[in-house]
C-alpha atoms as a PDB file:
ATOM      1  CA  UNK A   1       0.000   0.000   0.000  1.00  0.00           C
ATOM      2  CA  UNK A   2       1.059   3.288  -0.934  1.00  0.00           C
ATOM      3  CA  UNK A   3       1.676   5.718   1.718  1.00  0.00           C
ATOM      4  CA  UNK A   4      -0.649   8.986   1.411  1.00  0.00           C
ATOM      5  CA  UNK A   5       0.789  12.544   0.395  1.00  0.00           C
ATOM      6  CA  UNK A   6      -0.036  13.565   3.817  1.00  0.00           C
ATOM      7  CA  UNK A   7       1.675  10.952   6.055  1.00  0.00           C
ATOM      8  CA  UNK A   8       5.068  11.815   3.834  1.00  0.00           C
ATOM      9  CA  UNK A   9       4.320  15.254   4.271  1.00  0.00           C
ATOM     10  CA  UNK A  10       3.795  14.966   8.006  1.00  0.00           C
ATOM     11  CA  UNK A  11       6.607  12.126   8.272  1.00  0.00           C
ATOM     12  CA  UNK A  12       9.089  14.711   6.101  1.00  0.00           C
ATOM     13  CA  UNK A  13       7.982  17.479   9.009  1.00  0.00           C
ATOM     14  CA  UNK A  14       9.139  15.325  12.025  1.00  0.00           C
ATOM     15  CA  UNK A  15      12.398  14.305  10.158  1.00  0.00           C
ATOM     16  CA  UNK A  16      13.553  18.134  10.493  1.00  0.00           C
ATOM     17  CA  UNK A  17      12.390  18.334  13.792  1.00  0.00           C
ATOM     18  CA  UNK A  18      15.545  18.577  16.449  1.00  0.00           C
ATOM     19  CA  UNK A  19      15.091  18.392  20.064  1.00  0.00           C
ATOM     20  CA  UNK A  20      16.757  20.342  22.655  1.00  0.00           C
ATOM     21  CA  UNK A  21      16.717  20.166  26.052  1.00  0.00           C
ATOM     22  CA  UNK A  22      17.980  21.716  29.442  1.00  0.00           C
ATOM     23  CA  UNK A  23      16.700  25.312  30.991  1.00  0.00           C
ATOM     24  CA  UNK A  24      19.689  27.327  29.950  1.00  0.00           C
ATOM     25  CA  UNK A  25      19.568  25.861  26.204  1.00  0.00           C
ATOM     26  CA  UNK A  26      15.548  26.149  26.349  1.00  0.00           C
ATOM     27  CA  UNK A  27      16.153  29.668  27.141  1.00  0.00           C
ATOM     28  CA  UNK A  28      18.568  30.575  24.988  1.00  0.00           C
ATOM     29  CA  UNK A  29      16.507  28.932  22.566  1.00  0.00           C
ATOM     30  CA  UNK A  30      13.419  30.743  22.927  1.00  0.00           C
ATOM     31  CA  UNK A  31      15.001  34.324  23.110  1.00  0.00           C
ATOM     32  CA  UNK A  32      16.318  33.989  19.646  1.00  0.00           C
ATOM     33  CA  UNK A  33      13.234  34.678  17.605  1.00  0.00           C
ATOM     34  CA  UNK A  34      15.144  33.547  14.553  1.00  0.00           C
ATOM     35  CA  UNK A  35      15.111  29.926  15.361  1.00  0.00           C
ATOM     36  CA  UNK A  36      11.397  28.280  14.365  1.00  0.00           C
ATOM     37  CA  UNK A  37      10.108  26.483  17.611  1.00  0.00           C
ATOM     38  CA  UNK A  38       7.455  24.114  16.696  1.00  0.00           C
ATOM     39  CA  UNK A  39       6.912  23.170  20.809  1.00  0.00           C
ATOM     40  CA  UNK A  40       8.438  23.623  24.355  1.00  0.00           C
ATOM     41  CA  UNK A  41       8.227  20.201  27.065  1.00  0.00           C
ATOM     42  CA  UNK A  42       7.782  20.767  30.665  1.00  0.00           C
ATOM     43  CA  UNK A  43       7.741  18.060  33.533  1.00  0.00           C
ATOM     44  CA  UNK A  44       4.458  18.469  35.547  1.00  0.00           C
ATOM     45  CA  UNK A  45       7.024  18.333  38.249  1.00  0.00           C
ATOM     46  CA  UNK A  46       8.749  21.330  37.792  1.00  0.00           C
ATOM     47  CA  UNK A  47       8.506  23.961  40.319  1.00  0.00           C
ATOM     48  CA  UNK A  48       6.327  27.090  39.062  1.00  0.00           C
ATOM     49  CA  UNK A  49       8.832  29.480  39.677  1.00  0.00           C
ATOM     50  CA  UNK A  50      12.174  31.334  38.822  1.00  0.00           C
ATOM     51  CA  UNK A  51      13.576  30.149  35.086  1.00  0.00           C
ATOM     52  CA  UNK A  52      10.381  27.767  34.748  1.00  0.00           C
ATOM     53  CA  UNK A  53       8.116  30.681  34.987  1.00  0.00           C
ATOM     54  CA  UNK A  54      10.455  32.497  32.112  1.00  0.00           C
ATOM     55  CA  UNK A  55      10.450  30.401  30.177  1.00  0.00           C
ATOM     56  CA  UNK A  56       6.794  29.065  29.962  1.00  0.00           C
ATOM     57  CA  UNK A  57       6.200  33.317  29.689  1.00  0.00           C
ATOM     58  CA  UNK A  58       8.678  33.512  26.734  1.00  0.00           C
ATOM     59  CA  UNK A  59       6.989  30.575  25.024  1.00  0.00           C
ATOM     60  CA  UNK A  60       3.406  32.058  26.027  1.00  0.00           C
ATOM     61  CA  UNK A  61       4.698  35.825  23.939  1.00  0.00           C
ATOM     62  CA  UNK A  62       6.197  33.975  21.101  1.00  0.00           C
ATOM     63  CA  UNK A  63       2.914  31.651  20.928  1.00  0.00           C
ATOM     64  CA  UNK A  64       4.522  28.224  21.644  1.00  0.00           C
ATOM     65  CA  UNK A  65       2.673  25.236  22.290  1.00  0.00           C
ATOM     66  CA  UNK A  66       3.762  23.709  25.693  1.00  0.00           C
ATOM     67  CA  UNK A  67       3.189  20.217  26.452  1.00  0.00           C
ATOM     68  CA  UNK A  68       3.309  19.001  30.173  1.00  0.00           C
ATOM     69  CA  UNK A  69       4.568  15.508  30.476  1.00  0.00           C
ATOM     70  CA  UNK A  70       5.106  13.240  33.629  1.00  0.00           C
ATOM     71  CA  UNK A  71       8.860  13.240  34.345  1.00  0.00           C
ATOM     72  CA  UNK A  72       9.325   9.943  32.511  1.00  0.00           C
ATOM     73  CA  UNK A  73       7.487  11.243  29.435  1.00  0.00           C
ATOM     74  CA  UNK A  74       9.884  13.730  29.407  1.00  0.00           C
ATOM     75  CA  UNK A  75      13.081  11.861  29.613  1.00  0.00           C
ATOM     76  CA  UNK A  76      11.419   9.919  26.867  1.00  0.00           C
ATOM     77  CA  UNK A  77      11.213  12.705  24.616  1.00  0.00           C
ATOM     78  CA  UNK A  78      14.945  14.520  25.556  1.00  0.00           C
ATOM     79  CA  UNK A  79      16.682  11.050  25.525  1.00  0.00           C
ATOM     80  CA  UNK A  80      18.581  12.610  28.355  1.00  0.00           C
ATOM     81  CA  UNK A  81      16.937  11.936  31.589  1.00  0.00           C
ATOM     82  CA  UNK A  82      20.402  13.130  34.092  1.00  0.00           C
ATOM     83  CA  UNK A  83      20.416  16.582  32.024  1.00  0.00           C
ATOM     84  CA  UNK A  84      17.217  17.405  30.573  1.00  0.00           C
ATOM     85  CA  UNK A  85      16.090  19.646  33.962  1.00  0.00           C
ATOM     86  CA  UNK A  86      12.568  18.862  33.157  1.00  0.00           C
ATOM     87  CA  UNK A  87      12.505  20.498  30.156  1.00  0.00           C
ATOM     88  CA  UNK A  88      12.748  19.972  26.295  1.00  0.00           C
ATOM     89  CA  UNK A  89      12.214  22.036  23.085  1.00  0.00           C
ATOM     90  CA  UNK A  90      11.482  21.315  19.517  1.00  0.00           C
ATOM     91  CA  UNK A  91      13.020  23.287  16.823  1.00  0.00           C
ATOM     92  CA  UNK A  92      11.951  23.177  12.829  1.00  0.00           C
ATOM     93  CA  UNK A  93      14.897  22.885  10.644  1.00  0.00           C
ATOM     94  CA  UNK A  94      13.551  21.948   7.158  1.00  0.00           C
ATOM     95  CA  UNK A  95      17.081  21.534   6.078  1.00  0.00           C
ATOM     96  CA  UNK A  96      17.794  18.650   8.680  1.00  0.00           C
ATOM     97  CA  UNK A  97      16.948  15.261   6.459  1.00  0.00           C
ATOM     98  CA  UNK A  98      17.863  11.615   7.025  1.00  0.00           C
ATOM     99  CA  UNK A  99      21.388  11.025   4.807  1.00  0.00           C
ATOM    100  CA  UNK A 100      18.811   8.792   1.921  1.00  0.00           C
ATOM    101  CA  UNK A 101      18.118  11.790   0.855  1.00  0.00           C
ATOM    102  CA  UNK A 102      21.302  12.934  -0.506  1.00  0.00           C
ATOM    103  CA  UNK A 103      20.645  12.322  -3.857  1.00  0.00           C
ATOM    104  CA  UNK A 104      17.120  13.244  -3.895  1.00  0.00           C
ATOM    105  CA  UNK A 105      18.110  16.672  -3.037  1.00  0.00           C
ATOM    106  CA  UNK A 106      21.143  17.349  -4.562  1.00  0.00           C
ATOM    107  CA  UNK A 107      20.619  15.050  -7.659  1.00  0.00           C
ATOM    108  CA  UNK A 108      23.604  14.019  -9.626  1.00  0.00           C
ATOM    109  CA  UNK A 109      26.028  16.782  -9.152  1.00  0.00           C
ATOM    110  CA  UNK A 110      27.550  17.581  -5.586  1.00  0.00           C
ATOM    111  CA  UNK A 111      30.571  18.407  -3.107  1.00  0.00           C
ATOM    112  CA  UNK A 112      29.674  17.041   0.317  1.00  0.00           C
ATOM    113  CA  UNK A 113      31.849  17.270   3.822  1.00  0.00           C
ATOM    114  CA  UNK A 114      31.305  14.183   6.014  1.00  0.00           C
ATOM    115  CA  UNK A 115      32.581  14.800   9.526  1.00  0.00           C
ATOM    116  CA  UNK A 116      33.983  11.988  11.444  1.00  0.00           C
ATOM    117  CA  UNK A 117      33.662  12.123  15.545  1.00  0.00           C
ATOM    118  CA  UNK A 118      34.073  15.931  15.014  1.00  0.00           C
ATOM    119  CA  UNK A 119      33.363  16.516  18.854  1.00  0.00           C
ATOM    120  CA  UNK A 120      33.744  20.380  20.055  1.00  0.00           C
ATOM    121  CA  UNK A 121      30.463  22.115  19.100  1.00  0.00           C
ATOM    122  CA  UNK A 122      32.491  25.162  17.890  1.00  0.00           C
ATOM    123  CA  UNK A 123      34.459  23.341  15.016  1.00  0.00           C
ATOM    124  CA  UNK A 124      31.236  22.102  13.790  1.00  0.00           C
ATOM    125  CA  UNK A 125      29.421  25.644  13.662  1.00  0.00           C
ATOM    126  CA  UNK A 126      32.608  27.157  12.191  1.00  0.00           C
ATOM    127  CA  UNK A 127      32.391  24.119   9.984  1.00  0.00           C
ATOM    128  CA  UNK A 128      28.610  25.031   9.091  1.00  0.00           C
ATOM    129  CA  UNK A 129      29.610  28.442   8.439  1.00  0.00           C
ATOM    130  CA  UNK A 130      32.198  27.639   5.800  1.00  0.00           C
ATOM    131  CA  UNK A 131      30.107  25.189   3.956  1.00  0.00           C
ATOM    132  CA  UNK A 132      27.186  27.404   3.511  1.00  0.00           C
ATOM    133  CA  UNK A 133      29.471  30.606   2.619  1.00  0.00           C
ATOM    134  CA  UNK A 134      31.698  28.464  -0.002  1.00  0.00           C
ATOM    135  CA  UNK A 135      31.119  25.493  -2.684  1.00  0.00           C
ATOM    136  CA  UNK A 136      29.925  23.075  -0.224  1.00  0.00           C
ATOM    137  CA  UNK A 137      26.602  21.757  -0.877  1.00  0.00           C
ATOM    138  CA  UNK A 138      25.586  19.865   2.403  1.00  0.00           C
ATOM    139  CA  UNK A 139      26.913  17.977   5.330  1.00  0.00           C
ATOM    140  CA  UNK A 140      27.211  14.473   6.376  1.00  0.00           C
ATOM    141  CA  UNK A 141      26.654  14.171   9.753  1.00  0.00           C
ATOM    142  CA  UNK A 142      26.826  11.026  12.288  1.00  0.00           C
ATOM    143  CA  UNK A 143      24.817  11.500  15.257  1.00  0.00           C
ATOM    144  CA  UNK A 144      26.625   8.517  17.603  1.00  0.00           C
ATOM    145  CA  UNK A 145      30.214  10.166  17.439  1.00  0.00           C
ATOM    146  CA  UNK A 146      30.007  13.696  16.414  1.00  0.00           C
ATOM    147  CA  UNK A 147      28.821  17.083  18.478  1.00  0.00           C
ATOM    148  CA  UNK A 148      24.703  17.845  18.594  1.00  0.00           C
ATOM    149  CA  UNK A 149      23.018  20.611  17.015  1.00  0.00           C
ATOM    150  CA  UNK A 150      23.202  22.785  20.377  1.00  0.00           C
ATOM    151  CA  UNK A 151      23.478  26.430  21.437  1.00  0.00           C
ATOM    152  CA  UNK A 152      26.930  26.593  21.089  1.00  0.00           C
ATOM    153  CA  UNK A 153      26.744  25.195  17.429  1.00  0.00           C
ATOM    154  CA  UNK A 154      24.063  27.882  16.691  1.00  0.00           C
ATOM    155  CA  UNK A 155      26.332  30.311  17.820  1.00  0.00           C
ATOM    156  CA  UNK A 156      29.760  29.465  16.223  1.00  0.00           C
ATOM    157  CA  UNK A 157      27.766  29.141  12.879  1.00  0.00           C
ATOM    158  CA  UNK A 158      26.773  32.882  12.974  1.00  0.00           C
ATOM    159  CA  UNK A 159      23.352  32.221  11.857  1.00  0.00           C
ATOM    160  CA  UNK A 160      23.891  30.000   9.190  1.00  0.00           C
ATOM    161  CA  UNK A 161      23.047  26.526  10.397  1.00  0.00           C
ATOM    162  CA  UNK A 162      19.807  26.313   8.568  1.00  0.00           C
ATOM    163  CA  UNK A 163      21.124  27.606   5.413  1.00  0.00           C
ATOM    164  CA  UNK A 164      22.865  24.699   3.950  1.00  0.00           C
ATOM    165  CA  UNK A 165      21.453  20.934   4.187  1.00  0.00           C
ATOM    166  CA  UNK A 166      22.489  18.780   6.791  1.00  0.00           C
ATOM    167  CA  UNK A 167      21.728  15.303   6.390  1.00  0.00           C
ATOM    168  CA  UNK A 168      22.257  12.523   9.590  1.00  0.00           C
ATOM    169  CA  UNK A 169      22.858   9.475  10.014  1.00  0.00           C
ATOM    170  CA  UNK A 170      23.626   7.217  12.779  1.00  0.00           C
ATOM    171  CA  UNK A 171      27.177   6.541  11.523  1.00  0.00           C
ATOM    172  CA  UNK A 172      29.274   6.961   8.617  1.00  0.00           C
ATOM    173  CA  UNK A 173      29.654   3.641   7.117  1.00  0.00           C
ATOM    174  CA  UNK A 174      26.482   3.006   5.726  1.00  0.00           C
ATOM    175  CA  UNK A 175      25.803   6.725   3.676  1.00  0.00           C
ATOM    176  CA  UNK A 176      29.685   6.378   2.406  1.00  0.00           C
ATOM    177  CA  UNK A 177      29.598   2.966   1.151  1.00  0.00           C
ATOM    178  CA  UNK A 178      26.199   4.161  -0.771  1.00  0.00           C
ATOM    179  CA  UNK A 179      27.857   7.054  -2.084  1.00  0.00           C
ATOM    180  CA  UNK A 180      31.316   4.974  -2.861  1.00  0.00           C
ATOM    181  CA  UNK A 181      29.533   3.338  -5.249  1.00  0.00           C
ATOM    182  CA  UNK A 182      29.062   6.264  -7.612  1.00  0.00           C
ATOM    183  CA  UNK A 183      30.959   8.769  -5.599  1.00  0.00           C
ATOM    184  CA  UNK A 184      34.651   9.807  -5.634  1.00  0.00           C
ATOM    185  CA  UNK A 185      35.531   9.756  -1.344  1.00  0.00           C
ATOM    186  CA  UNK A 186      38.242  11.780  -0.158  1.00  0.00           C
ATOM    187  CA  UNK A 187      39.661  11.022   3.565  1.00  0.00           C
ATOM    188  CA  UNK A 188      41.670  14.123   4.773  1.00  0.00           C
ATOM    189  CA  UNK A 189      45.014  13.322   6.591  1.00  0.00           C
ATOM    190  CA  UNK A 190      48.125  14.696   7.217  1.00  0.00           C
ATOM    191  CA  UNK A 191      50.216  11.955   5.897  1.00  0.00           C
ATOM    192  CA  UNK A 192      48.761  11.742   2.676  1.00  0.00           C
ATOM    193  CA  UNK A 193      50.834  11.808  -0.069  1.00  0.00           C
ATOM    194  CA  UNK A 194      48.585  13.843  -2.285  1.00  0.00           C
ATOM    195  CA  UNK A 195      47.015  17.242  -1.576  1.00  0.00           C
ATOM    196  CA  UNK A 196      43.547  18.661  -2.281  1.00  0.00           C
ATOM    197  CA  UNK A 197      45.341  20.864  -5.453  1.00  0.00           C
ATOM    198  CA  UNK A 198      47.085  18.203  -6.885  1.00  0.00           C
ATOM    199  CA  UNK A 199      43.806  16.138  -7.821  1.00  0.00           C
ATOM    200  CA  UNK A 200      41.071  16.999 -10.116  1.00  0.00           C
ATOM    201  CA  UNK A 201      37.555  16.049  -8.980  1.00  0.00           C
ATOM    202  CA  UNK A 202      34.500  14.967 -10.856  1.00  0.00           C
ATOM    203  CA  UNK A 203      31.207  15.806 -10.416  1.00  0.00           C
ATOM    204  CA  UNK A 204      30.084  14.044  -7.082  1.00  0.00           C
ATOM    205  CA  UNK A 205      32.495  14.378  -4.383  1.00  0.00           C
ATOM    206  CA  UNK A 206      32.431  13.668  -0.420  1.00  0.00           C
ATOM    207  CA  UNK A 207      35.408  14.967   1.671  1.00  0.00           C
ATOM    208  CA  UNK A 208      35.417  13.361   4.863  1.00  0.00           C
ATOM    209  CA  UNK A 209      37.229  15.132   8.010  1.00  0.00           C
ATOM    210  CA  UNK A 210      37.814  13.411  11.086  1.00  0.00           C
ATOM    211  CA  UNK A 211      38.005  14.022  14.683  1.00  0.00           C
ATOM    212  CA  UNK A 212      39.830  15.925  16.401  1.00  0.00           C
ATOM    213  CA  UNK A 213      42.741  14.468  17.775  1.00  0.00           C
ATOM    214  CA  UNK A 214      42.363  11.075  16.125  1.00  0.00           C
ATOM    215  CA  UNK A 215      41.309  12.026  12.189  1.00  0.00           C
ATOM    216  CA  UNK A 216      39.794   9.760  10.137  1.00  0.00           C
ATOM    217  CA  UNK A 217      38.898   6.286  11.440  1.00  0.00           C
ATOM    218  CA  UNK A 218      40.362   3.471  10.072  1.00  0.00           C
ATOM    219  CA  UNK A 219      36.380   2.014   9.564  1.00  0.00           C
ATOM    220  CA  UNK A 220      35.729   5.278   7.878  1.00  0.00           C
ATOM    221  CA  UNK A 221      38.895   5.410   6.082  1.00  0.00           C
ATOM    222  CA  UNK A 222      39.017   2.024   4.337  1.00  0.00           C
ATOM    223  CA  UNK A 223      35.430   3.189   2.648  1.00  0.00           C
ATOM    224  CA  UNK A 224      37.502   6.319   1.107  1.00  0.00           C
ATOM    225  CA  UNK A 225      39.164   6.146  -2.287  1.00  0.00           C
ATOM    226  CA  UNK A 226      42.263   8.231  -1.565  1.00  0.00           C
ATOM    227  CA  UNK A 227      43.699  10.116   1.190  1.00  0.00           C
ATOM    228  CA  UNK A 228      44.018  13.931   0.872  1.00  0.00           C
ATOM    229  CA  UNK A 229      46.863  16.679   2.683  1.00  0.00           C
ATOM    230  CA  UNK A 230      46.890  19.945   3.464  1.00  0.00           C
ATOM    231  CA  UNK A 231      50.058  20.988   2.127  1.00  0.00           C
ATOM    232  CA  UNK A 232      51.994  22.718   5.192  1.00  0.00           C
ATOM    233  CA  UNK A 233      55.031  24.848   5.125  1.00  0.00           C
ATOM    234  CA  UNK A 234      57.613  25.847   7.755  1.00  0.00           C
ATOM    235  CA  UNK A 235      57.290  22.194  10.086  1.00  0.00           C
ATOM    236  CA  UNK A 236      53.699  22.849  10.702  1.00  0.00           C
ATOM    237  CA  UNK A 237      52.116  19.307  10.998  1.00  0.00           C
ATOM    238  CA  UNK A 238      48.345  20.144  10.806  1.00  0.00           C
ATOM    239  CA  UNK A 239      45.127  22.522  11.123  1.00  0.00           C
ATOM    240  CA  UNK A 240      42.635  23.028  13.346  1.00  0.00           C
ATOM    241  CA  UNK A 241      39.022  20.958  11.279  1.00  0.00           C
ATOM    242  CA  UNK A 242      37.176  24.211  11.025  1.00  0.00           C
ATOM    243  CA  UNK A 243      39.891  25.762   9.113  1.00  0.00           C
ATOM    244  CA  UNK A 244      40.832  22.389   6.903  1.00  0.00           C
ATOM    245  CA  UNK A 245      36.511  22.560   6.103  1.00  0.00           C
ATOM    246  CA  UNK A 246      37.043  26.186   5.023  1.00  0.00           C
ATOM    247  CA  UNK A 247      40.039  25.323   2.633  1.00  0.00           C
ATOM    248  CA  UNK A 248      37.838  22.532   1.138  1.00  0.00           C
ATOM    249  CA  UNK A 249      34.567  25.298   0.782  1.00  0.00           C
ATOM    250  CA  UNK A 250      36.435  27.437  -1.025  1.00  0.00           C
ATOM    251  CA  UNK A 251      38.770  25.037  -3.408  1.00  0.00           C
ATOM    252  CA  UNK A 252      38.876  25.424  -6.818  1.00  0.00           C
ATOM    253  CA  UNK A 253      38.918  22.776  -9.037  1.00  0.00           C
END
């Protein structure tokens, strides 16, 4: 049975939906009116008072659903039960889609970065920010080994975190060995032989960056088809990710 146009239009909504929780990220949340906030979660057991009370007001002037939940709803909902404070939000981010649909929204033609256990939240906004000011044309991005959409992400992007498509996954292996099979896969490392301006690219490309300290793993690795340098002069062995991502956005082939 084919599924209706509105359970794929409804299923496509809760696919961008990210949730947030704890009172200081709820709040920072809610006072920037640029971020869409489809609904707020409080525990019924939450005191009425102090940053509650702020918040539910903030949500109440911006015309926010809130949901009250038992306290085990809502550690059901933030997946975080030791850190959620009672509290969870939902923001809309139409750009945030499930890594199948790469090539349904990019079609044949593309330069991806896919980001390896990149773990400090301001390397991946930086990392967001060069993408979707350069020649980058989305982001591959594991959600079991790499930093959350947060705050702090929202922040080191400058605003543009829901400019350029993200697309998640639960890890790397599966979404690279997909896009192997039709893709050219670069892993970046610092003992690579070849750098990014010696090679010529074709028309679908995926640049994978790993984490911080470690790079690339070797699980991740053995999926790419070559290994890519940064050439470096005066002893300098390597970059900070952010800056290698903004090297790659702004490449010319």
């Amino acid at each position: 049975m084919q599924d209706s146009k509105e359970y794929l239009d409804k299923k496509a909504f809760f696919d961008s939906v990210i949730t947030l929780y704890g009172r200081n990220v709820v709040t920072e949340i809610l006072e920037d009116e640029s971020i869409e906030v489809h609904k707020l979660h409080l525990a019924s057991s939450n005191r009425d008072e102090g940053v509650i009370l702020d918040i539910k007001h903030m949500a109440e002037t911006r015309h926010i659903e809130i949901k009250m939940h038992s306290k085990e709803q809502l550690s059901r909902i933030s997946k975080n039960a030791k850190q959620d404070q009672g509290v969870a939000i939902d923001i809309i981010a139409p750009n945030y889609q499930k890594s199948e649909k790469i090539e349904e929204q990019l079609g044949d033609s593309f330069r991806l970065l896919a980001l390896d256990g990149v773990q400090n939240p301001q390397n991946l906004g930086m990392i967001v920010r060069s993408a979707a000011a350069g020649n980058i044309d989305g982001i591959l991005l594991p959600t079991n080994s790499s930093a959350k959409i947060s705050p702090l992400v929202i922040k080191a992007s400058a605003g543009t975190l829901f400019k350029i498509p993200i697309f998640y996954c639960k890890t790397l292996e599966a979404p690279l060995a997909k896009l192997g099979e039709n893709s050219e896969v670069y892993a970046l490392s610092s003992h690579a032989k070849d750098d990014i301006y010696s090679v010529k690219t074709g028309a679908r490309v995926v640049f994978v960056l790993g984490n911080e300290s470690e790079g690339v793993s070797p699980a991740v690795s053995r999926l790419c088809n070559q290994s890519l340098s940064i050439p470096m002069q005066r002893g300098v062995e390597s970059l900070n990710v952010a800056v290698t991502a903004a090297l790659l956005a702004f490449m010319q082939n």
